[in-house]
C-alpha atoms as a PDB file:
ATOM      1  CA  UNK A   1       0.000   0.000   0.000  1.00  0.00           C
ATOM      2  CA  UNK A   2       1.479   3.477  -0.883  1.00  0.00           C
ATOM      3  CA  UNK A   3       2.395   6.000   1.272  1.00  0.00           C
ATOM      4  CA  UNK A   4      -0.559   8.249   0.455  1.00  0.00           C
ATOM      5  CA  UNK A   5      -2.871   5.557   0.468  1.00  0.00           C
ATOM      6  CA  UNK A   6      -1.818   5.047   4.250  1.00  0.00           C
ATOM      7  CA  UNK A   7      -1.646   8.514   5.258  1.00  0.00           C
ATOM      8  CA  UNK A   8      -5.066   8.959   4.410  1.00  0.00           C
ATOM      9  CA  UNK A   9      -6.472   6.007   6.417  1.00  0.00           C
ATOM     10  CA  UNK A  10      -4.802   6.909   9.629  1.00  0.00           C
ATOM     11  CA  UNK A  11      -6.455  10.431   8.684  1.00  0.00           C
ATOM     12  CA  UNK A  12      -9.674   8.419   8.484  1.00  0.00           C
ATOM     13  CA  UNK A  13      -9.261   6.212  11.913  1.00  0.00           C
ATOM     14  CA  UNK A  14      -8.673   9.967  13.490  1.00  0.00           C
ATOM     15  CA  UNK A  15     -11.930  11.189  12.575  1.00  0.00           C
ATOM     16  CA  UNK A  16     -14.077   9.028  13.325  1.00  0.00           C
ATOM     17  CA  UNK A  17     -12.543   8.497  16.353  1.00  0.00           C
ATOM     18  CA  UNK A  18     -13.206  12.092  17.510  1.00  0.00           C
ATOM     19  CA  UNK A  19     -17.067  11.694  16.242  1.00  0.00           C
ATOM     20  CA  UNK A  20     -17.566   8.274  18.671  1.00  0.00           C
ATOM     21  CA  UNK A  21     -16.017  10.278  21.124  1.00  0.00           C
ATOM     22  CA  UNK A  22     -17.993  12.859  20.996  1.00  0.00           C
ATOM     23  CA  UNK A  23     -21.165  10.387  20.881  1.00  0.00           C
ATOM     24  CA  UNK A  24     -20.348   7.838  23.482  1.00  0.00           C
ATOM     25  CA  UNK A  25     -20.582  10.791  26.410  1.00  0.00           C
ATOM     26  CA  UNK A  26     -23.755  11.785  25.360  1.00  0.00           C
ATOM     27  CA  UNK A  27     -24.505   7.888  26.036  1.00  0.00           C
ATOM     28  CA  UNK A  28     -22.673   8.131  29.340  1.00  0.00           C
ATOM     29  CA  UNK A  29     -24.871  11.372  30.524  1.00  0.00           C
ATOM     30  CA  UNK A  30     -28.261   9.371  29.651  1.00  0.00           C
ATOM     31  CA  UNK A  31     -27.238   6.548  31.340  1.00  0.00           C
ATOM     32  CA  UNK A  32     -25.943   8.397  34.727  1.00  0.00           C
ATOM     33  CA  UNK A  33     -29.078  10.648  34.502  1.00  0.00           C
ATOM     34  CA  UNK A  34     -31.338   7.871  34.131  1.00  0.00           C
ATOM     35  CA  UNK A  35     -30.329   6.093  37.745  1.00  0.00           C
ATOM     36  CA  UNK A  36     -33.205   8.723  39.179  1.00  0.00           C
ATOM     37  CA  UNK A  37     -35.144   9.889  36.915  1.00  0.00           C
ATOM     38  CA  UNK A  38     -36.337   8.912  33.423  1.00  0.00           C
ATOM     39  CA  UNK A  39     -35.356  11.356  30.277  1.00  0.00           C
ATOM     40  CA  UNK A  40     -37.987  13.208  28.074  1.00  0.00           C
ATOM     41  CA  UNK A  41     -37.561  15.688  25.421  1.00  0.00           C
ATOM     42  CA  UNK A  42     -36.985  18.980  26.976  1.00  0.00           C
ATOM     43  CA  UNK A  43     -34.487  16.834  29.581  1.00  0.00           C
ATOM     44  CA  UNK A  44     -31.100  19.061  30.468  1.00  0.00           C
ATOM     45  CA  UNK A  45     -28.304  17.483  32.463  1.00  0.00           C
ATOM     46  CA  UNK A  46     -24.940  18.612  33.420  1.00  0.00           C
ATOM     47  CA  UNK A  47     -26.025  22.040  31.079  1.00  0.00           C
ATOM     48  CA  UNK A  48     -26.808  19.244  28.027  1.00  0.00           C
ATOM     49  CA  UNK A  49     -30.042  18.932  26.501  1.00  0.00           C
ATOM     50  CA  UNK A  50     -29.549  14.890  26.544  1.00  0.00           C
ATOM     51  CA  UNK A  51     -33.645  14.692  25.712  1.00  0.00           C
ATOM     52  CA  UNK A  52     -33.023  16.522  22.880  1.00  0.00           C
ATOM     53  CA  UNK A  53     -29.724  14.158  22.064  1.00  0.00           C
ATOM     54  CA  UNK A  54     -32.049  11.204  22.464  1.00  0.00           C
ATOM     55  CA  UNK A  55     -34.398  12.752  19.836  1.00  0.00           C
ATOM     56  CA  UNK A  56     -31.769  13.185  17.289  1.00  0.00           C
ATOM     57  CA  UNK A  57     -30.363   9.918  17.841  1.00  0.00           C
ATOM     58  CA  UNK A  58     -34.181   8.391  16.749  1.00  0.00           C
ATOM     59  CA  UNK A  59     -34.351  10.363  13.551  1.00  0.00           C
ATOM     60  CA  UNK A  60     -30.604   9.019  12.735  1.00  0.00           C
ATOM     61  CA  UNK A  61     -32.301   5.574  13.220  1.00  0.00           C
ATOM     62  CA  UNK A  62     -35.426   6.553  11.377  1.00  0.00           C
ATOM     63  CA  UNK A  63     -33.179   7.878   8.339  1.00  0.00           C
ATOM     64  CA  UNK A  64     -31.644   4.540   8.555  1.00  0.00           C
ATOM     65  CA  UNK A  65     -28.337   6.415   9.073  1.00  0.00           C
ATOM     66  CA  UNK A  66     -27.321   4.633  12.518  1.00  0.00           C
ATOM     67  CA  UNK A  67     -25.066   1.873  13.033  1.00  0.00           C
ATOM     68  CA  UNK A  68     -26.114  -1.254  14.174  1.00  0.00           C
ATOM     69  CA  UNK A  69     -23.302  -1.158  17.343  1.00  0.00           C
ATOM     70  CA  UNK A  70     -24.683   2.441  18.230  1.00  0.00           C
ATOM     71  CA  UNK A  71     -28.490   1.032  18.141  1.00  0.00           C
ATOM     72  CA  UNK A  72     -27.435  -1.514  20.200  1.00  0.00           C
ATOM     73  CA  UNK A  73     -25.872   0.555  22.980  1.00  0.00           C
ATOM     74  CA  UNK A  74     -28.894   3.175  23.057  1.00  0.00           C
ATOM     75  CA  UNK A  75     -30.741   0.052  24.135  1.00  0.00           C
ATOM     76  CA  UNK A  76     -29.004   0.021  27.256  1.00  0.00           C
ATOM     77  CA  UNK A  77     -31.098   3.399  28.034  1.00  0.00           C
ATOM     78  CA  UNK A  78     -35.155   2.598  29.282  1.00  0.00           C
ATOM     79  CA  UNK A  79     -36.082   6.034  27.336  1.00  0.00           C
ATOM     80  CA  UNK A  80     -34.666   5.075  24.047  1.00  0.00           C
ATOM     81  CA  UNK A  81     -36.833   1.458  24.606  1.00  0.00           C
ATOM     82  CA  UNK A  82     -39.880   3.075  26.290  1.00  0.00           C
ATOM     83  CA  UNK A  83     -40.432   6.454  24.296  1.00  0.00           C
ATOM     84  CA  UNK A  84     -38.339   6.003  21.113  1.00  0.00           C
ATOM     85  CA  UNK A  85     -38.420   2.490  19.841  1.00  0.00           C
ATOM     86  CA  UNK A  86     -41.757   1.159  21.197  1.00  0.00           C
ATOM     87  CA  UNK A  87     -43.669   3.914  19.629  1.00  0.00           C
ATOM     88  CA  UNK A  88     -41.903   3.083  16.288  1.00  0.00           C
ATOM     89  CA  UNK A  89     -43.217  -0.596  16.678  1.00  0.00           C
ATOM     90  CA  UNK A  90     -46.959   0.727  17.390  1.00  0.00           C
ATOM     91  CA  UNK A  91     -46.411   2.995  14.663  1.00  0.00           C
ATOM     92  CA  UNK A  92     -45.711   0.663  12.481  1.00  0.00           C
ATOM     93  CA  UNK A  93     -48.194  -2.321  13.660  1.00  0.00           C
ATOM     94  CA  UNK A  94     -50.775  -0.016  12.959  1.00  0.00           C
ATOM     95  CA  UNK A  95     -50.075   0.471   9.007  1.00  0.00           C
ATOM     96  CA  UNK A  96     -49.621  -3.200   9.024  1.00  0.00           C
ATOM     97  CA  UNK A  97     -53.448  -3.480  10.575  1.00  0.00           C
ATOM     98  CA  UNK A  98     -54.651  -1.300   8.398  1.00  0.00           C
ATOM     99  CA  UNK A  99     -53.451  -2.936   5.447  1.00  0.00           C
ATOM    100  CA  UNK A 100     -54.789  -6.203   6.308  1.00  0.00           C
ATOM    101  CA  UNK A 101     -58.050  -4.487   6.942  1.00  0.00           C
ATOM    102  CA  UNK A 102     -57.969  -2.893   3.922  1.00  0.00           C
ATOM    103  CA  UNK A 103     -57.566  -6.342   2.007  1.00  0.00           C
ATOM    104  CA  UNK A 104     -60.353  -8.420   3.780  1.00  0.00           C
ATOM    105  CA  UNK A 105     -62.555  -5.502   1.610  1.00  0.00           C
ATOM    106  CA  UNK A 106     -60.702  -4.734  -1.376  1.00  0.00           C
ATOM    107  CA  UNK A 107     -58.610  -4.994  -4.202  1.00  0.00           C
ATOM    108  CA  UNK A 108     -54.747  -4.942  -3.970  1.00  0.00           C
ATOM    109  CA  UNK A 109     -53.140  -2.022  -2.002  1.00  0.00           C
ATOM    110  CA  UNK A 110     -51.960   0.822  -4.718  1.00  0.00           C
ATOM    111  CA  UNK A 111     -49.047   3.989  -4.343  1.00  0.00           C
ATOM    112  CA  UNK A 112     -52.025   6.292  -3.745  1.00  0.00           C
ATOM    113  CA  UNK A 113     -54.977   4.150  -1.121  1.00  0.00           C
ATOM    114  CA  UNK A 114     -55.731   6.163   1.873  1.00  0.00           C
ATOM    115  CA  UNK A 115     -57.413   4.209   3.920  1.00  0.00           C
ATOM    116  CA  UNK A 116     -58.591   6.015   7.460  1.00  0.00           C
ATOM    117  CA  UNK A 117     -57.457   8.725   6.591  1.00  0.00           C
ATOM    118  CA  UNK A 118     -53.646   6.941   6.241  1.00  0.00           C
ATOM    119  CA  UNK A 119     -51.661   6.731   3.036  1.00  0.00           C
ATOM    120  CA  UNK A 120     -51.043   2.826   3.869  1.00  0.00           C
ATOM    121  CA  UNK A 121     -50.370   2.611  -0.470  1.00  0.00           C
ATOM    122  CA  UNK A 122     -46.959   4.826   0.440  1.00  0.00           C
ATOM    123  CA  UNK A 123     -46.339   2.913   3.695  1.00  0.00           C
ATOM    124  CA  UNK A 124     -46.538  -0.035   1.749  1.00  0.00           C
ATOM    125  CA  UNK A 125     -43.914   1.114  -1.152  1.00  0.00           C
ATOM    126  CA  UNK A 126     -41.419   2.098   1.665  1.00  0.00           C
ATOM    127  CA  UNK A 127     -42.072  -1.610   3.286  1.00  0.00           C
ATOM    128  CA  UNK A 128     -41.515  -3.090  -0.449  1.00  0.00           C
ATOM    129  CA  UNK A 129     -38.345  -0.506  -0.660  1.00  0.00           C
ATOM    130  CA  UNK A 130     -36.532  -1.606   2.048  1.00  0.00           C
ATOM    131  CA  UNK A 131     -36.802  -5.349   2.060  1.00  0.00           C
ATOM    132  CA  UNK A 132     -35.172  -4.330  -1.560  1.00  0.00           C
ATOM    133  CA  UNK A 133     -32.496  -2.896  -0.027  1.00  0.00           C
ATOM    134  CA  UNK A 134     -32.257  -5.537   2.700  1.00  0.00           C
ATOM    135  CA  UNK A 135     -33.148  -3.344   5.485  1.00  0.00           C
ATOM    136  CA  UNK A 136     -36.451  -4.734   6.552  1.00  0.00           C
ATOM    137  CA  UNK A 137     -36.281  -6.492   9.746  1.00  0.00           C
ATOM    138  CA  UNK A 138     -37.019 -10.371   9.048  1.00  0.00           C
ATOM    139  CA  UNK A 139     -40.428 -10.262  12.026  1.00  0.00           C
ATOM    140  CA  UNK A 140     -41.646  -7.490   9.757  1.00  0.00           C
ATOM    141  CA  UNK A 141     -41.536  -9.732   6.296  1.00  0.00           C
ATOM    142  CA  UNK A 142     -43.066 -12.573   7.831  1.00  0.00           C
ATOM    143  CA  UNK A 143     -45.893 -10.598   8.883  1.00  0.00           C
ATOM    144  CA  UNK A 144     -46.061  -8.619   5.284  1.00  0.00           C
ATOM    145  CA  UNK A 145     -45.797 -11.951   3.722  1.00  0.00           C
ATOM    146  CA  UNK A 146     -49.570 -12.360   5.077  1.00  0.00           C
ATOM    147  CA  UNK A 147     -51.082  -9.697   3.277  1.00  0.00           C
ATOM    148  CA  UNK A 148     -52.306 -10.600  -0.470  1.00  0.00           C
ATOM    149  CA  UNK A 149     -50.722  -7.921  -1.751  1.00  0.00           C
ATOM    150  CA  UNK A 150     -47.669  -9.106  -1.050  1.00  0.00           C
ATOM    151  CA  UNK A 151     -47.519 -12.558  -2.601  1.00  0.00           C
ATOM    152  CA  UNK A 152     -49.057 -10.652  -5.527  1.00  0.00           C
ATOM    153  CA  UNK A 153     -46.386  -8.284  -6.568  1.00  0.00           C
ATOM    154  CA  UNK A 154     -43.784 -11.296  -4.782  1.00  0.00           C
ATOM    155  CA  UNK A 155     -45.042 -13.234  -8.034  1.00  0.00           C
ATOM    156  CA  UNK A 156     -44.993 -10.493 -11.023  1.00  0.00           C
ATOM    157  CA  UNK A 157     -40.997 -10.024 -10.460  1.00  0.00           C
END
């Protein structure tokens, strides 16, 4: 490996060093804060708004922009379970409903069906999306294998 070529990844190895050390206190300061009291949003500690930390870390995971070793360590806090990744599962259980009540009455589920006054047809695309990409958890395929609409775009590829 050329000089250059190893220059640049010790350059690398530096910074993102400095950003998981600038992450993993934030971690630290939700974790010592929650041994009395539990964290919402508008939660300061030590003169750090570690609620709104907490809140940035979820849309990180919502963008699908977090690592899977950084997920797994804001498990260790009961807020990030609780608030954060529970309401995500409700969240998303109640698309799922809806699109399986949807089908018990109707056709197939299209890009555009509201149904309740929720665009489930989008909801659906992203679900189709990201098993594409191979980013949809394997609890949440089973379940989507269920639904006829599904199986039925499953069999046109």
């Amino acid at each position: 490996m050329s000089e250059d070529k190893l220059t640049y990844l010790k350059q690398l190895n530096t910074f993102v060093d400095r950003i998981l050390d600038k992450w993993t206190p934030w971690l630290e300061l939700c974790k010592d804060y929650e041994k009395n009291d539990l964290i919402v949003y508008s939660t300061i500690y030590k003169d750090k708004p570690i609620g709104t930390w907490l809140s940035q870390q979820l849309t990180s995971y919502k963008q699908k922009k977090m690592s899977d070793d950084r997920f797994q360590r804001l498990k260790q806090i009961n807020a990030w379970n609780d608030k954060f990744i529970n309401k995500l599962q409700i969240k998303w259980n109640k698309k799922y409903n809806l699109c399986a009540e949807f089908e018990k009455t109707n056709t197939l589920i299209k890009g555009t069906v509201n149904y309740k006054n929720e665009p489930i047809g989008s909801w659906f695309q992203e679900q189709r999306k990201s098993h594409n990409k191979g980013k949809l958890k394997e609890d949440r395929l089973k379940k989507l294998k269920q639904l006829k609409t599904w199986a039925h775009r499953s069999r046109k590829k």
